[in-house]
C-alpha atoms as a PDB file:
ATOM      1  CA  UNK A   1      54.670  16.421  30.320  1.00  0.00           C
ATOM      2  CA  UNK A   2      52.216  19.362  29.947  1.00  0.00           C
ATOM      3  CA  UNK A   3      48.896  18.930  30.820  1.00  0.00           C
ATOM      4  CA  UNK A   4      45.320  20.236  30.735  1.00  0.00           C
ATOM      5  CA  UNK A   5      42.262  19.765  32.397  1.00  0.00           C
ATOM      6  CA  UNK A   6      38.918  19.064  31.311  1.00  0.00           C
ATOM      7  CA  UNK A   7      35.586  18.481  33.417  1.00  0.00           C
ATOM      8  CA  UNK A   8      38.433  17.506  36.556  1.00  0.00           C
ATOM      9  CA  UNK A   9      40.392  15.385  33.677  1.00  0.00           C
ATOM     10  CA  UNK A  10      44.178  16.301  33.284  1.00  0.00           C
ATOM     11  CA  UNK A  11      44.717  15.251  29.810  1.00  0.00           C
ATOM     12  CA  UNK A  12      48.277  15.094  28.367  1.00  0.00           C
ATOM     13  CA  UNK A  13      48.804  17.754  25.495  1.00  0.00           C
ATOM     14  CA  UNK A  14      51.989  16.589  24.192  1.00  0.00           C
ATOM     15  CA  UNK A  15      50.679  13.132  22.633  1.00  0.00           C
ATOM     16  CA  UNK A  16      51.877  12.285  19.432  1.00  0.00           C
ATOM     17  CA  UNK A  17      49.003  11.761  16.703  1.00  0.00           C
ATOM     18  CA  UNK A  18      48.472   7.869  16.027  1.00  0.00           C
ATOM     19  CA  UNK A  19      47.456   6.675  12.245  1.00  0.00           C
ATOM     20  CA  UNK A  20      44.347   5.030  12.037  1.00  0.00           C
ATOM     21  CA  UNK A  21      44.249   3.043   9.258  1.00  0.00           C
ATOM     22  CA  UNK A  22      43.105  -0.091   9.391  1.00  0.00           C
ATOM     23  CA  UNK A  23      41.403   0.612  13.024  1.00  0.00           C
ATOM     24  CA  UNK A  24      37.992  -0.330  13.606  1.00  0.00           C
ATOM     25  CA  UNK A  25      36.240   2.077  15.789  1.00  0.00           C
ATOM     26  CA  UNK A  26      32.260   1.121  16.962  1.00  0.00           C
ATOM     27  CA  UNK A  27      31.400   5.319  17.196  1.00  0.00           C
ATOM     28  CA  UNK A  28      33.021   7.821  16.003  1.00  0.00           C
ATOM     29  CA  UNK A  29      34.315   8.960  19.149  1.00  0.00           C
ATOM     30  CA  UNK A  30      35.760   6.494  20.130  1.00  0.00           C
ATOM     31  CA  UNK A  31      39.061   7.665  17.528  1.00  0.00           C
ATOM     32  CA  UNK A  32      39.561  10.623  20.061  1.00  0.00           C
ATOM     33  CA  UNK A  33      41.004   8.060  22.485  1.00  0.00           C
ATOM     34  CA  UNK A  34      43.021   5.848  19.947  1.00  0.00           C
ATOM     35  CA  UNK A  35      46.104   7.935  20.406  1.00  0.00           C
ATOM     36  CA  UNK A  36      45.816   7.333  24.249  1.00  0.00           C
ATOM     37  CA  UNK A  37      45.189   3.630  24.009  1.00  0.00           C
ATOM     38  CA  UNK A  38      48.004   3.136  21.807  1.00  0.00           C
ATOM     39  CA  UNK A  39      50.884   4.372  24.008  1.00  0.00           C
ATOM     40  CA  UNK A  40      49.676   2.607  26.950  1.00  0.00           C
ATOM     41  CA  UNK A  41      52.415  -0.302  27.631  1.00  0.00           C
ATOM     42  CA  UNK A  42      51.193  -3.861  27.683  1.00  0.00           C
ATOM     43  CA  UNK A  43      51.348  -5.262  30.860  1.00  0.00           C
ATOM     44  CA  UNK A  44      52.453  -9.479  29.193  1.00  0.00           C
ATOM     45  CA  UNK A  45      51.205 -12.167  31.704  1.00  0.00           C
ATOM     46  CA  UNK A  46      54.395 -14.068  32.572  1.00  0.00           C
ATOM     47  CA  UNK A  47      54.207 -18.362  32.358  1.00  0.00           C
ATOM     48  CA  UNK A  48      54.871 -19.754  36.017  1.00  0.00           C
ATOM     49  CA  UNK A  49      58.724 -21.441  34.945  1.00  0.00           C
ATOM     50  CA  UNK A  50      58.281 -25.233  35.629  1.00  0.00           C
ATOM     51  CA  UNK A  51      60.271 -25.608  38.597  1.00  0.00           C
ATOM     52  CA  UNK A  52      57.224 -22.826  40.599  1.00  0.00           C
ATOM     53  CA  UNK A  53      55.028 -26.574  39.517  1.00  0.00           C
ATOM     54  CA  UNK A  54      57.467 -28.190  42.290  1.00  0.00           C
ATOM     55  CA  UNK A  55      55.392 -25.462  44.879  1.00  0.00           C
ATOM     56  CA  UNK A  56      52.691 -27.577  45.594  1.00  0.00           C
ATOM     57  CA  UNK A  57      51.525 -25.952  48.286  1.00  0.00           C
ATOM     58  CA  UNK A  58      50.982 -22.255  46.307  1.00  0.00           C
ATOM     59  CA  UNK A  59      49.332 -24.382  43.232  1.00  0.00           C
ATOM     60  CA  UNK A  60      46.745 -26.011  45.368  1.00  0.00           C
ATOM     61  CA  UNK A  61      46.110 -22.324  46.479  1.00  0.00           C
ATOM     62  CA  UNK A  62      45.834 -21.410  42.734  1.00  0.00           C
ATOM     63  CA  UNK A  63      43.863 -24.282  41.622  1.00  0.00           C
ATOM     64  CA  UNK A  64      41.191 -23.625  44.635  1.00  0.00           C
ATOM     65  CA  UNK A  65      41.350 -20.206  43.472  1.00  0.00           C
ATOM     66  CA  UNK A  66      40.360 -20.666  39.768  1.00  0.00           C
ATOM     67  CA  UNK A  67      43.661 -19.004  39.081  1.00  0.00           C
ATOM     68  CA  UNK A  68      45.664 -21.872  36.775  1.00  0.00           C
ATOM     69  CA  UNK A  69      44.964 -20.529  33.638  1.00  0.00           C
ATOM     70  CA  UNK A  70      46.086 -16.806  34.511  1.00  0.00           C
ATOM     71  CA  UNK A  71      49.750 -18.405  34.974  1.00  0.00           C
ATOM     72  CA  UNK A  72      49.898 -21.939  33.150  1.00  0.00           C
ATOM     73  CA  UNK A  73      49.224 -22.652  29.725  1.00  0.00           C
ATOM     74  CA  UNK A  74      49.358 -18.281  28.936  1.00  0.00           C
ATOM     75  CA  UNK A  75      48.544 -17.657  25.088  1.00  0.00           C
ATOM     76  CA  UNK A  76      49.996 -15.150  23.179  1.00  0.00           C
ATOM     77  CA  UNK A  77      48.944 -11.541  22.845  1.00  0.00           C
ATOM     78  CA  UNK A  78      47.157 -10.169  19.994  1.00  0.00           C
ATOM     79  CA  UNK A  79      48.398  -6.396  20.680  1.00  0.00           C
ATOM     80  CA  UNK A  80      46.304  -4.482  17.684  1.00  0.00           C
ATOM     81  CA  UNK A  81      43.430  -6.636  18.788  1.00  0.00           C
ATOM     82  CA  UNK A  82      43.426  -6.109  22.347  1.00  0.00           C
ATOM     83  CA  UNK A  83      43.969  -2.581  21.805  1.00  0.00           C
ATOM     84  CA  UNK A  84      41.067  -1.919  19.495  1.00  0.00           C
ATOM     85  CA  UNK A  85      39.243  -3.753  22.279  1.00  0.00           C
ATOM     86  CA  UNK A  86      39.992  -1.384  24.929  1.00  0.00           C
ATOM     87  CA  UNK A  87      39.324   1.763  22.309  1.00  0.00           C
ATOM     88  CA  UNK A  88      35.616   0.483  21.474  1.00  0.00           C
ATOM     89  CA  UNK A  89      34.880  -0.475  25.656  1.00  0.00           C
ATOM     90  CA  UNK A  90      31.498   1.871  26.133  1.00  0.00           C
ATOM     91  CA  UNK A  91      32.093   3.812  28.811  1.00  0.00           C
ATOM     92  CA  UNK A  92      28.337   3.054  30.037  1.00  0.00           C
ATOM     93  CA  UNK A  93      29.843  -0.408  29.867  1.00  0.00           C
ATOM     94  CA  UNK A  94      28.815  -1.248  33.381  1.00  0.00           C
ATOM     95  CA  UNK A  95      25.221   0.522  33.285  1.00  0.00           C
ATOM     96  CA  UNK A  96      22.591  -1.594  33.271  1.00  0.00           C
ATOM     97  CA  UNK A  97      19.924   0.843  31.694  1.00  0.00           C
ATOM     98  CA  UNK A  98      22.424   0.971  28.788  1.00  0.00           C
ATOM     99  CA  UNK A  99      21.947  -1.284  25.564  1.00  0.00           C
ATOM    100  CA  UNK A 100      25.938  -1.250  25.834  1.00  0.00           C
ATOM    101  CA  UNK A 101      25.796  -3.196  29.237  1.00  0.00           C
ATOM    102  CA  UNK A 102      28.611  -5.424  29.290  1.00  0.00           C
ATOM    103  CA  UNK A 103      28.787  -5.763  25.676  1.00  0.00           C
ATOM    104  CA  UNK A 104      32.012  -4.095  23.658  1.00  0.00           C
ATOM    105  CA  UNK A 105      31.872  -3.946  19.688  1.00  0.00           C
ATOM    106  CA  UNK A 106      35.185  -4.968  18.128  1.00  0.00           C
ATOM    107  CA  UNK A 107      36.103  -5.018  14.369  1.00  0.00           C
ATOM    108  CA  UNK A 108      32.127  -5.251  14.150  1.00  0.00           C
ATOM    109  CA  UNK A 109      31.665  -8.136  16.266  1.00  0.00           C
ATOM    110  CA  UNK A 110      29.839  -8.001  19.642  1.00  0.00           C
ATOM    111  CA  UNK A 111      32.509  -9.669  22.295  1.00  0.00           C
ATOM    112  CA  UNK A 112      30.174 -10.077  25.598  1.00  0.00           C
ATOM    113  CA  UNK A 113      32.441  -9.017  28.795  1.00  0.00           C
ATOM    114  CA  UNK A 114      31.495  -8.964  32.276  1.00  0.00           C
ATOM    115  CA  UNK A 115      32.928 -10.470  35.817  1.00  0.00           C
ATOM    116  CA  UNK A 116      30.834 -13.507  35.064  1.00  0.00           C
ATOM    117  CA  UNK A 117      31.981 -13.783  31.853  1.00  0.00           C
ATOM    118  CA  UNK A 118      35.477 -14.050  32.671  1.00  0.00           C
ATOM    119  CA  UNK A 119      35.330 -16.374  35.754  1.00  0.00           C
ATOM    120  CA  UNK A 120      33.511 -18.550  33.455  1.00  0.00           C
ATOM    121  CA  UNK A 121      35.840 -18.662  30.859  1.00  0.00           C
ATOM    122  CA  UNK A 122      38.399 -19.104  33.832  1.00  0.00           C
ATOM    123  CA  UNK A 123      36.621 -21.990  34.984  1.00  0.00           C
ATOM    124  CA  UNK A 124      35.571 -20.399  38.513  1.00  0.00           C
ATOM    125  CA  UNK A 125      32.815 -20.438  40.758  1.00  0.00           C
ATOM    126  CA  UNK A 126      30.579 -18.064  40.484  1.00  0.00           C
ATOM    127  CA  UNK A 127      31.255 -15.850  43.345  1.00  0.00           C
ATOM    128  CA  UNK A 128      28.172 -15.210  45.652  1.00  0.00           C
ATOM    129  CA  UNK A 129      30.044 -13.767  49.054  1.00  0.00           C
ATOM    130  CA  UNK A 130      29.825  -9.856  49.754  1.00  0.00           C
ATOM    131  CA  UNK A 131      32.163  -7.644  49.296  1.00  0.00           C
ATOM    132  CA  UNK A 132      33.170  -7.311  52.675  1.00  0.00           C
ATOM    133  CA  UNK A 133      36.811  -6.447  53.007  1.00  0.00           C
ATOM    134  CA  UNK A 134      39.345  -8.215  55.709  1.00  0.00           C
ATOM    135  CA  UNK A 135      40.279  -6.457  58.853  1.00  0.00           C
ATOM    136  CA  UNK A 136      43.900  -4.809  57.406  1.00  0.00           C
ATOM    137  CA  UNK A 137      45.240  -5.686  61.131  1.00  0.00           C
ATOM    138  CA  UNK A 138      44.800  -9.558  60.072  1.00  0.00           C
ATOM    139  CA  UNK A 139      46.133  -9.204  56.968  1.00  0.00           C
ATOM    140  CA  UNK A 140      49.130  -7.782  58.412  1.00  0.00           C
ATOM    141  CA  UNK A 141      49.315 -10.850  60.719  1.00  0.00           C
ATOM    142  CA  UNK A 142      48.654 -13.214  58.428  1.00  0.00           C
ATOM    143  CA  UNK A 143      51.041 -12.412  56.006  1.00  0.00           C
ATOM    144  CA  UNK A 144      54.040 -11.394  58.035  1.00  0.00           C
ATOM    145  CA  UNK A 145      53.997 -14.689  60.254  1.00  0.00           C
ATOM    146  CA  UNK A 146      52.281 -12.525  63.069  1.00  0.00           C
ATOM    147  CA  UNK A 147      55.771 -10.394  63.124  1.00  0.00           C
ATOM    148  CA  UNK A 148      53.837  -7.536  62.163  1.00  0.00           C
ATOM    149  CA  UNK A 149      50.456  -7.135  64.227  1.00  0.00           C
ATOM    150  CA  UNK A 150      49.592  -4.282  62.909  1.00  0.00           C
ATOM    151  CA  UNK A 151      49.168  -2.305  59.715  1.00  0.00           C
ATOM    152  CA  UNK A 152      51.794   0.021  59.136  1.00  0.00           C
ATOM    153  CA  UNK A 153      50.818   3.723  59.525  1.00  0.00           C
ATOM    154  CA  UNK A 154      53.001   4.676  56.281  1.00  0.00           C
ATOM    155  CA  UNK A 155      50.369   2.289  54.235  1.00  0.00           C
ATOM    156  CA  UNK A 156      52.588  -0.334  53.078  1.00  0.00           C
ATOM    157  CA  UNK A 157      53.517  -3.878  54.135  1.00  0.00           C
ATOM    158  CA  UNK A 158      57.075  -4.180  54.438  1.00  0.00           C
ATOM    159  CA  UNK A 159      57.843  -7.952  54.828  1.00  0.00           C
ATOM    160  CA  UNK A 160      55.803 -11.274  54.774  1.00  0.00           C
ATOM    161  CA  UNK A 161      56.346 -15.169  55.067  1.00  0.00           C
ATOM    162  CA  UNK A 162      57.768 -16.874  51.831  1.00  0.00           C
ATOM    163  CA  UNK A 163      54.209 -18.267  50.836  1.00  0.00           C
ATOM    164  CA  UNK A 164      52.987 -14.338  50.614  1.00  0.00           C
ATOM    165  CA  UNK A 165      56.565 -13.283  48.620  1.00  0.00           C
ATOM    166  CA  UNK A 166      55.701 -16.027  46.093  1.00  0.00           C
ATOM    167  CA  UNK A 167      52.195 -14.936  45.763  1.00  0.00           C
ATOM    168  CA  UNK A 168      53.195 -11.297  45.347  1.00  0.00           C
ATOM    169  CA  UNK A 169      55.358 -11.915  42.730  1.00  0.00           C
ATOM    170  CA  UNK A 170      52.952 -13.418  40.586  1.00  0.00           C
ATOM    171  CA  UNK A 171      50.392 -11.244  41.476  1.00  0.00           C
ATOM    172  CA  UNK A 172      52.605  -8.312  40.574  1.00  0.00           C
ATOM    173  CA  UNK A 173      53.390 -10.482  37.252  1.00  0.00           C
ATOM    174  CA  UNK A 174      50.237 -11.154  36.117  1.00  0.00           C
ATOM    175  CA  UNK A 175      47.142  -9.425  37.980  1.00  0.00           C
ATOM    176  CA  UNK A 176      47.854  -6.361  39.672  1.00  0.00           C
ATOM    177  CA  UNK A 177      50.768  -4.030  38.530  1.00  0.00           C
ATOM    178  CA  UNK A 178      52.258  -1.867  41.275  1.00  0.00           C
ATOM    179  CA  UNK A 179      55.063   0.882  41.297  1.00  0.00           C
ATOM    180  CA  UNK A 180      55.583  -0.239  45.020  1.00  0.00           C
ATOM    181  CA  UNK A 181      58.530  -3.022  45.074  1.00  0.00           C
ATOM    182  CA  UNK A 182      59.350  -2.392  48.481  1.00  0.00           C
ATOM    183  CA  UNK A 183      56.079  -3.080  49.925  1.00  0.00           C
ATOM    184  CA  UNK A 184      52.574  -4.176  49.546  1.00  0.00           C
ATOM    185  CA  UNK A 185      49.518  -2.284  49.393  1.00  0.00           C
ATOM    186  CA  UNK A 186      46.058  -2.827  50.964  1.00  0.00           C
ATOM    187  CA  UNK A 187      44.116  -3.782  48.436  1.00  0.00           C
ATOM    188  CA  UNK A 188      46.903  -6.004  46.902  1.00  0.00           C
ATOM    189  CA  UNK A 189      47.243  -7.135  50.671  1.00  0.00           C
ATOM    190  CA  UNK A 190      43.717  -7.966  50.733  1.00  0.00           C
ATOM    191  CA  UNK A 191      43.670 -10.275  47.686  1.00  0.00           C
ATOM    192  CA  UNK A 192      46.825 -12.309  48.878  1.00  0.00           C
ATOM    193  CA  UNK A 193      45.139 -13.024  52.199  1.00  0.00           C
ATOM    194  CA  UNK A 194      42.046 -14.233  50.449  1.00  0.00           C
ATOM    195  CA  UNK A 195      44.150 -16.192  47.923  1.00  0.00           C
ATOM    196  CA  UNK A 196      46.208 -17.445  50.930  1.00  0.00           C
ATOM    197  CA  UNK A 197      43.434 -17.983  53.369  1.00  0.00           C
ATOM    198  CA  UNK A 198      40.673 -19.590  50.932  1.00  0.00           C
ATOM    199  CA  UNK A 199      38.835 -16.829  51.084  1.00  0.00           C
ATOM    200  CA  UNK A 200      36.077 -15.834  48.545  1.00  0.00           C
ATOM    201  CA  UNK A 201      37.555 -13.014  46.019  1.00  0.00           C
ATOM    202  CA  UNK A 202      35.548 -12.090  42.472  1.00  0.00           C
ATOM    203  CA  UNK A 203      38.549 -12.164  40.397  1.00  0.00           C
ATOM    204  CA  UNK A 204      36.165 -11.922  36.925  1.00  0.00           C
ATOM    205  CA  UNK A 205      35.552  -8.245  38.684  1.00  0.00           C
ATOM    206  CA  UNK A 206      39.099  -7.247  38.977  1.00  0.00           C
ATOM    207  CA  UNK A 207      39.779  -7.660  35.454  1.00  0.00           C
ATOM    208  CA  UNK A 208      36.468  -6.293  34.763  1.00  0.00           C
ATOM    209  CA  UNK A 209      36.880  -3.078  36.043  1.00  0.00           C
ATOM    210  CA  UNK A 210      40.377  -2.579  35.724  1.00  0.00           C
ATOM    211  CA  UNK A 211      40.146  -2.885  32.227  1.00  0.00           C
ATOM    212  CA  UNK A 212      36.641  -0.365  32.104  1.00  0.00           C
ATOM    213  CA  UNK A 213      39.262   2.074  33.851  1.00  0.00           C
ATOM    214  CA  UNK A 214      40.708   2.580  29.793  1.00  0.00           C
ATOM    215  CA  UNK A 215      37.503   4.098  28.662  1.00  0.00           C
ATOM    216  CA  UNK A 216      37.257   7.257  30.492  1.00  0.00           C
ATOM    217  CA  UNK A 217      41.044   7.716  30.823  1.00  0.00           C
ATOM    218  CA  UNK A 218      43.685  10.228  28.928  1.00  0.00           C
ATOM    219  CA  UNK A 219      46.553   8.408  30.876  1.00  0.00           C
ATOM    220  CA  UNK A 220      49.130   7.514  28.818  1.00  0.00           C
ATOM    221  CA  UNK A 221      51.143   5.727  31.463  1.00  0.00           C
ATOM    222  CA  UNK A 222      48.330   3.168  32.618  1.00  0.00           C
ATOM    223  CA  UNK A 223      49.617  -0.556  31.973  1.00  0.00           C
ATOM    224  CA  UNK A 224      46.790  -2.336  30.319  1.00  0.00           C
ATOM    225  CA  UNK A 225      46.445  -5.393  32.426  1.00  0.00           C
ATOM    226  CA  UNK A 226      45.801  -9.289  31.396  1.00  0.00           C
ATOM    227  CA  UNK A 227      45.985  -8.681  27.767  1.00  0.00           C
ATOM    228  CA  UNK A 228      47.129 -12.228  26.518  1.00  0.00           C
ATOM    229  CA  UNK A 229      43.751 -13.059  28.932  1.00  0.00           C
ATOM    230  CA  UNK A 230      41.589 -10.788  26.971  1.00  0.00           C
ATOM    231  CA  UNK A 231      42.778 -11.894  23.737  1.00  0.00           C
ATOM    232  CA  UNK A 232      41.828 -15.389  24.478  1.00  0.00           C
ATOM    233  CA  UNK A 233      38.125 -14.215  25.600  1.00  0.00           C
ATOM    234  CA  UNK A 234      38.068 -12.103  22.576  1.00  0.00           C
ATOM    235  CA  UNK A 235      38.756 -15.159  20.366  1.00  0.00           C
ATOM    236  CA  UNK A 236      37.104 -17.655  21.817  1.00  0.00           C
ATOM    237  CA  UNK A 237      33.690 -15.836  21.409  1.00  0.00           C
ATOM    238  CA  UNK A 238      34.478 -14.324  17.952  1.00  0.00           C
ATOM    239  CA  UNK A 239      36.967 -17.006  16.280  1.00  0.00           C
ATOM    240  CA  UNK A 240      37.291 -14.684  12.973  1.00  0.00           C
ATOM    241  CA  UNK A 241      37.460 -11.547  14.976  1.00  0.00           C
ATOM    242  CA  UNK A 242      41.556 -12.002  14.042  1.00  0.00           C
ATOM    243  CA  UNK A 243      42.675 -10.223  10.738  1.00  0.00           C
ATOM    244  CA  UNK A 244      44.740 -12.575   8.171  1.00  0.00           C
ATOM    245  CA  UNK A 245      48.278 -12.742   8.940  1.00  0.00           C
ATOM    246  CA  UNK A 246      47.803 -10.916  12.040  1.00  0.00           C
ATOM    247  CA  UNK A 247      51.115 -11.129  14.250  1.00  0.00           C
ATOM    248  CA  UNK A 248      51.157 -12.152  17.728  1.00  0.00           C
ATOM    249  CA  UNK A 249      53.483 -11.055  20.643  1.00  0.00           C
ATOM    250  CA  UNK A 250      56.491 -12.683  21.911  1.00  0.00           C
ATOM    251  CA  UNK A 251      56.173 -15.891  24.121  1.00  0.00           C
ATOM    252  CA  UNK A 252      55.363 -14.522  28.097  1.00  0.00           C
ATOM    253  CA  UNK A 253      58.609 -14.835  29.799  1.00  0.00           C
ATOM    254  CA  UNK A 254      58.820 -17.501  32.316  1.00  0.00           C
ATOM    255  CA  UNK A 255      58.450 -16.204  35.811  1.00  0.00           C
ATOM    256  CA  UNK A 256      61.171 -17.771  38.557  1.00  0.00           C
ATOM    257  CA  UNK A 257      61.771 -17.776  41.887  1.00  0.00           C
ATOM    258  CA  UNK A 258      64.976 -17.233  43.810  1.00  0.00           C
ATOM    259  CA  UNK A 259      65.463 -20.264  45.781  1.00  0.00           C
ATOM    260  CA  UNK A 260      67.364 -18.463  48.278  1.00  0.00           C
ATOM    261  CA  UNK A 261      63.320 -17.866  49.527  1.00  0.00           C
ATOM    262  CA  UNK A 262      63.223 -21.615  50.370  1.00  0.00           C
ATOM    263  CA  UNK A 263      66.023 -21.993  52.619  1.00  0.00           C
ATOM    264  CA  UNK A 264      65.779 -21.966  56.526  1.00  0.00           C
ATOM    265  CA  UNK A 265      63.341 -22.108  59.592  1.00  0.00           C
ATOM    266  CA  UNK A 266      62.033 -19.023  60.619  1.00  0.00           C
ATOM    267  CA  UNK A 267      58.191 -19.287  59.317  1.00  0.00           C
ATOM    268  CA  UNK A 268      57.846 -22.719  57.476  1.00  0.00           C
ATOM    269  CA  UNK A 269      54.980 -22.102  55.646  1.00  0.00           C
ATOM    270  CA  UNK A 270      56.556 -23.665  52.264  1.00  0.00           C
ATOM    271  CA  UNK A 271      57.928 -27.172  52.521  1.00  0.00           C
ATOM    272  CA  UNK A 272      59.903 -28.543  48.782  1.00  0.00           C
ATOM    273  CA  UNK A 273      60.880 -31.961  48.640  1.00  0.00           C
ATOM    274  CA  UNK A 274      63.832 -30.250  46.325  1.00  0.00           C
ATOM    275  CA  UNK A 275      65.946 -27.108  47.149  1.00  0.00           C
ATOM    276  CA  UNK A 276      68.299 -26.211  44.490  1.00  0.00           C
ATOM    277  CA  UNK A 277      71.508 -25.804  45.622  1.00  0.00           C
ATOM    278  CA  UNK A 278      70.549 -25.980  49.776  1.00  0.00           C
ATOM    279  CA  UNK A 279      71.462 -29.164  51.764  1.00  0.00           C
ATOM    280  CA  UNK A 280      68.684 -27.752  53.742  1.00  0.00           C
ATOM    281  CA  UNK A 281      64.402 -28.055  53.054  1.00  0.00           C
ATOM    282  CA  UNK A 282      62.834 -27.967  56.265  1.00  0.00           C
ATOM    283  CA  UNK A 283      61.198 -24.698  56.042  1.00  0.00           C
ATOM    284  CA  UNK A 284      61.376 -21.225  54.714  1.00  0.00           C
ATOM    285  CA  UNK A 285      62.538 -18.112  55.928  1.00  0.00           C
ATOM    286  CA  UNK A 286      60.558 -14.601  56.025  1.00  0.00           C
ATOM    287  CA  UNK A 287      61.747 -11.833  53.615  1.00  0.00           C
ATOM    288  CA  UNK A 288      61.302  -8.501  52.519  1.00  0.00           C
ATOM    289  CA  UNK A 289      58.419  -8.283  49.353  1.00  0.00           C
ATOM    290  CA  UNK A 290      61.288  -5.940  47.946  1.00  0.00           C
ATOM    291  CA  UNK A 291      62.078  -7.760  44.314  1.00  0.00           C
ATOM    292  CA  UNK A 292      65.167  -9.173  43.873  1.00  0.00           C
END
C-alpha cells in the first residue's frame, strides 16, 4: 500500500472514502479519521467454552485478577457504536490540563473513560503498586518450568508450562492481540507472570491506552481491542446512547482448549479431576505457545 508521511506519520493514501451519514462526530475533525477507524478489524472477545470452567486452578487466577468478566458472561458488540467511540476519543484524552481529560463525547453524550473507570466497572481493586516491571530472566523461569533460565536473545519466549499456554491463549483471545504465534513477547510475558504469580497489574490502563492509541493513528491494520468491553461501559453510563433498532454482532465464539495440553508429567502445574479422552490426569506436560 502506498504511503505518505506527515509530521513522522506514514499515512496510507490508498484508503477508500467512508460515507458518513448517520455518524456523530464531537469536532469537526474528528471526520478526517472516520475512514481510518472504519477499516480497522474488530478484535471480538471470545467466551471461555464451559469445559475451560473445569480449570480451576487458571479461574482462581482470573477471579484474583478481576479478570471474570473479560472472558465469562461477554456481551455483544455494538460495532457502529464502538466505532464512533474510538473516532470522537480526544487525543488530549490523557492530559490533565485538558477539559477533555478522560472524558470522550459520543452521539452527544459524555461517556467518562479512564483506567479507574474500567477496573471499576470490572469489579477490581484499585491498583496502587508502581509500575515496576519483572526481571525478564524470571519471567523466563517462571513460565517455562525453569527450562529456560534465561530470556532469549531473539526476543521471544519459545515454550512455557501448560498453566502459561492456557493463559496465552486467552490473553491472545481477548486482551492483547499479537502477530507472534510462535512465541511470546515481553510485555505479554510480563502480564502472564503477574497474572500467574499474583502479582499487581493495572489492567483498567491496558485497555486505556491501547484504545487512546486510535486517536492519533492512520493505521488501517490496528485491531481495535476489547470492543464488546467498551460497548458495555459505553452503555452502562449512557443507557440511550444506542440508536433504535441498532444491530449487534454475532455471539463471541467460544474459546477451547486442546486437551492434549493436559496429559502427562513433565511440569504439573494443572491438575483436572477430568481429562477428555486420557486414562491419564496426574499432571501436564510443557509445550510450545505455538497455536494449534
Amino acid at each position: 500500500m502506498t504511503k505518505k508521511r506527515i509530521k513522522g506519520k506514514r499515512i496510507p493514501l490508498i484508503v477508500p472514502e467512508a460515507p458518513i451519514d448517520n455518524v456523530s462526530f464531537h469536532f469537526a475533525s474528528n471526520a478526517q479519521s472516520w475512514k481510518f477507524v472504519v477499516q480497522r478489524r474488530l478484535a471480538i472477545e471470545r467466551k471461555l467454552h464451559e469445559d475451560a470452567l473445569e480449570l480451576k486452578e487458571i479461574m482462581d487466577l482470573l477471579v484474583d485478577a478481576g479478570l471474570m468478566k473479560t472472558v465469562k458472561d461477554i456481551g455483544r458488540c455494538f460495532s457502529q457504536l464502538v466505532r464512533e467511540f474510538i473516532v470522537n476519543i480526544p487525543t488530549d484524552c490523557d492530559d490533565e490540563s485538558s477539559s477533555e481529560f478522560k472524558k470522550v463525547y459520543v452521539r452527544r453524550k459524555c461517556v467518562h473513560f479512564s483506567p479507574e473507570v474500567v477496573n471499576e466497572f470490572l469489579g477490581r481493586s484499585p491498583v496502587a503498586g508502581t509500575d515496576e516491571e519483572p526481571d525478564l530472566n524470571r519471567v523466563a523461569k517462571i513460565l517455562t518450568g525453569k527450562m529456560v533460565k534465561k530470556w532469549p536473545k531473539k526476543g521471544l519466549l519459545p515454550s512455557g508450562t501448560t498453566k502459561y499456554v492456557v493463559l496465552f491463549k486467552i490473553d491472545y483471545a481477548n486482551w492483547m492481540a499479537t502477530d507472534h504465534l510462535s512465541g511470546v513477547t515481553p510485555p505479554l510475558a510480563r502480564m502472564l507472570f503477574l497474572i500467574g504469580t499474583g502479582g499487581e497489574f493495572d489492567f483498567g490502563k491496558l485497555v486505556f491506552y491501547q484504545t487512546l492509541k486510535h486517536a492519533s493513528s492512520y493505521a488501517v491494520r490496528l485491531p481495535i481491542l476489547f470492543p464488546c468491553l467498551l460497548s458495555k461501559l459505553i452503555v452502562k453510563q449512557q443507557p440511550h446512547v444506542v440508536r433504535a433498532g441498532e444491530p449487534q454482532g454475532k455471539r463471541p465464539m467460544p474459546l477451547k482448549f486442546d486437551y492434549r495440553l493436559f496429559v502427562g508429567t513433565h511440569v504439573p502445574d494443572i491438575v483436572l479431576s477430568v481429562v477428555k479422552g486420557s486414562a491419564s490426569t496426574s499432571g501436564t506436560q510443557a509445550v510450545g505457545f505455538k497455536q494449534r
